[in-house]
Protein backbone atom coordinates (compact mmCIF):
# COMPACT_ATOMS: atom_id res chain seq x y z
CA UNK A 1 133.40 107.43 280.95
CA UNK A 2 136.47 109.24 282.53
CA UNK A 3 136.66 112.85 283.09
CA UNK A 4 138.62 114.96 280.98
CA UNK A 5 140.83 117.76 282.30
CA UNK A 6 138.16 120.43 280.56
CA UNK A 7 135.57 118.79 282.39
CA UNK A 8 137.43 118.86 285.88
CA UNK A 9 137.79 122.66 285.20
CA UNK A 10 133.87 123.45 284.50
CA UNK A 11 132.91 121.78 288.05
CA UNK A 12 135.37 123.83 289.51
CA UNK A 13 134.09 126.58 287.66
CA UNK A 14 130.95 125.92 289.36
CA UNK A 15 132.42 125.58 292.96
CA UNK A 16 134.26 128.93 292.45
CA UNK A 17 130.88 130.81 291.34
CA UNK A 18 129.24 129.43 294.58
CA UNK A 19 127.78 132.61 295.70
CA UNK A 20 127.15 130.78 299.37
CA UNK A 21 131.33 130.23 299.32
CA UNK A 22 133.66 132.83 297.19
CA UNK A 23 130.84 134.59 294.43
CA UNK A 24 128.45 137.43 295.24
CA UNK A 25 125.40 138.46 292.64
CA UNK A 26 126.18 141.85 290.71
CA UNK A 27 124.36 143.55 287.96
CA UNK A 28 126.37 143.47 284.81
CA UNK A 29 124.51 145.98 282.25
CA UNK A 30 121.07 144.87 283.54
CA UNK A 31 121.84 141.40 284.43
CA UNK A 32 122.16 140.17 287.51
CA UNK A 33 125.39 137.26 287.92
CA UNK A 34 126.94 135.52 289.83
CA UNK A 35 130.49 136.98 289.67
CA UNK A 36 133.66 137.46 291.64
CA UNK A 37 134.83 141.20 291.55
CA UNK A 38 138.70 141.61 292.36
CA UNK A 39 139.27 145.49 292.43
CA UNK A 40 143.24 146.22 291.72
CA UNK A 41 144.99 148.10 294.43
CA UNK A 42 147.95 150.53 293.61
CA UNK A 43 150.02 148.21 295.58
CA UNK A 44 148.97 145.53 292.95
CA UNK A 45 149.50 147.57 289.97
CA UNK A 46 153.15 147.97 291.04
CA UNK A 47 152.53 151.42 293.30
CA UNK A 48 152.79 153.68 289.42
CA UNK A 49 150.99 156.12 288.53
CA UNK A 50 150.50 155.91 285.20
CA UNK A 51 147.37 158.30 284.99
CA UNK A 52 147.32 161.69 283.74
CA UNK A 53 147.47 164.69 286.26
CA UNK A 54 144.07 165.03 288.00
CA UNK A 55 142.94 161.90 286.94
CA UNK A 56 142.43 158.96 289.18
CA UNK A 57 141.66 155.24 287.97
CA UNK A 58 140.53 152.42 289.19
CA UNK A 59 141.33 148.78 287.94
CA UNK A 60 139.73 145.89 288.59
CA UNK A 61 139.10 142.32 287.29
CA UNK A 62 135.71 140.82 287.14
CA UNK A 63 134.86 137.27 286.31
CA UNK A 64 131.50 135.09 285.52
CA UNK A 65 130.70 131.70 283.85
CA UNK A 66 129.62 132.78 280.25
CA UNK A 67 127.01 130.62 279.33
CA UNK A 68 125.65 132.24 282.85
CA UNK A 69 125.44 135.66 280.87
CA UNK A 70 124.59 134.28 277.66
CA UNK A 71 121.50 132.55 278.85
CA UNK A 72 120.43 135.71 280.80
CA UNK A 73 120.87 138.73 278.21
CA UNK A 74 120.36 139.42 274.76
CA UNK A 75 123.54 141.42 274.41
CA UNK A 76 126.57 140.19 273.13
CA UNK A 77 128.98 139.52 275.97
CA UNK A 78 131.29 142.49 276.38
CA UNK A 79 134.48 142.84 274.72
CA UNK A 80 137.87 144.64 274.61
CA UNK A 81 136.87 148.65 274.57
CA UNK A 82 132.96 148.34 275.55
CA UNK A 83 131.17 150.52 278.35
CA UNK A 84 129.99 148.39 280.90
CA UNK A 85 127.84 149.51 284.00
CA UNK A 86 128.39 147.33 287.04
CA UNK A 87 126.43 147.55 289.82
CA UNK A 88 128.56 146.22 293.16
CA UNK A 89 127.25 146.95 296.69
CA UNK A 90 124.38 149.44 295.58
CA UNK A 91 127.06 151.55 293.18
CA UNK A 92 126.40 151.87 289.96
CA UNK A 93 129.87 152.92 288.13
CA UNK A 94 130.65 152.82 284.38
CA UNK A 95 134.00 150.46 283.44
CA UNK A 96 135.88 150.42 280.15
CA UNK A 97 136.96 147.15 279.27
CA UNK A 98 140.63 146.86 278.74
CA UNK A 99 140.69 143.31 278.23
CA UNK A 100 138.39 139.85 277.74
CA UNK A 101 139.20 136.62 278.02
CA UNK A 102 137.21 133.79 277.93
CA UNK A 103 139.01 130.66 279.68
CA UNK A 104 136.75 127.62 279.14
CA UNK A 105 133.50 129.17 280.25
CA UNK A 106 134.68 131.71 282.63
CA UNK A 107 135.27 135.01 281.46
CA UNK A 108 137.48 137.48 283.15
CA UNK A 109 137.23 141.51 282.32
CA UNK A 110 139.85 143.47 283.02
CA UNK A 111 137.96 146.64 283.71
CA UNK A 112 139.11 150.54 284.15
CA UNK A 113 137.27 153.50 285.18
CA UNK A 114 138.81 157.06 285.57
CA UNK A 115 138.03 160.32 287.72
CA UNK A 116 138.81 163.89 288.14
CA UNK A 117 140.15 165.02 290.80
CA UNK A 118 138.76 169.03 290.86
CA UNK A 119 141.47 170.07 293.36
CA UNK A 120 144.30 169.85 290.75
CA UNK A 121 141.80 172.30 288.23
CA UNK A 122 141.45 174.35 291.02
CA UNK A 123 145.00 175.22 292.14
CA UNK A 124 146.16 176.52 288.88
């Protein structure tokens, strides 16, 4: 039986979440994933600030195979406006998700997390 286009994409899915190529394992709100996490540069977010004063985000994408975190957790996957704690390189730091998209099995998060910066408090 031939292939169908939807099919072609799952193996690639499966190529991209490699973690011995492109992936690396992260803990997504206990869970641990293989996952590709794409933080956002100002540079990539067109060099605006768009942030209040004193506060500093950061943006980032992440992306798993779903029926990877569906298999592993009890929790509903997260969705647009959930608190998600992400553990990458022994940092634990909470993310609101801005947006979720599942594209046949993988699902990408568009993630944001915000911080104050003390100096601007400070100087008036």
């Amino acid at each position: 039986m031939a292939k169908i286009f939807k099919d072609l994409l799952g193996i690639d899915a499966a190529v991209i979440m490699n973690v011995t190529e492109f992936a690396e394992y992260l803990e997504l709100n206990g869970v641990i994933l293989a996952c590709q996490f794409c933080p956002s540069t100002e540079k990539m977010l067109g060099g605006e600030n768009k942030n209040y004063e004193g506060l500093h985000g950061d943006m980032a994408q992440l992306y798993f195979k779903t029926a990877d975190y569906t298999a592993k957790s009890q929790k509903p996957i997260p969705k647009q406006g959930d608190w998600i704690y992400l553990e990458v390189k022994n940092l634990k730091k909470r993310y609101r998700v801005m947006k979720a998209e599942d594209e046949l099995g993988v699902m990408c998060l568009t993630l944001s997390t915000y911080r104050q910066n003390n100096n601007v408090h400070n100087q008036r």
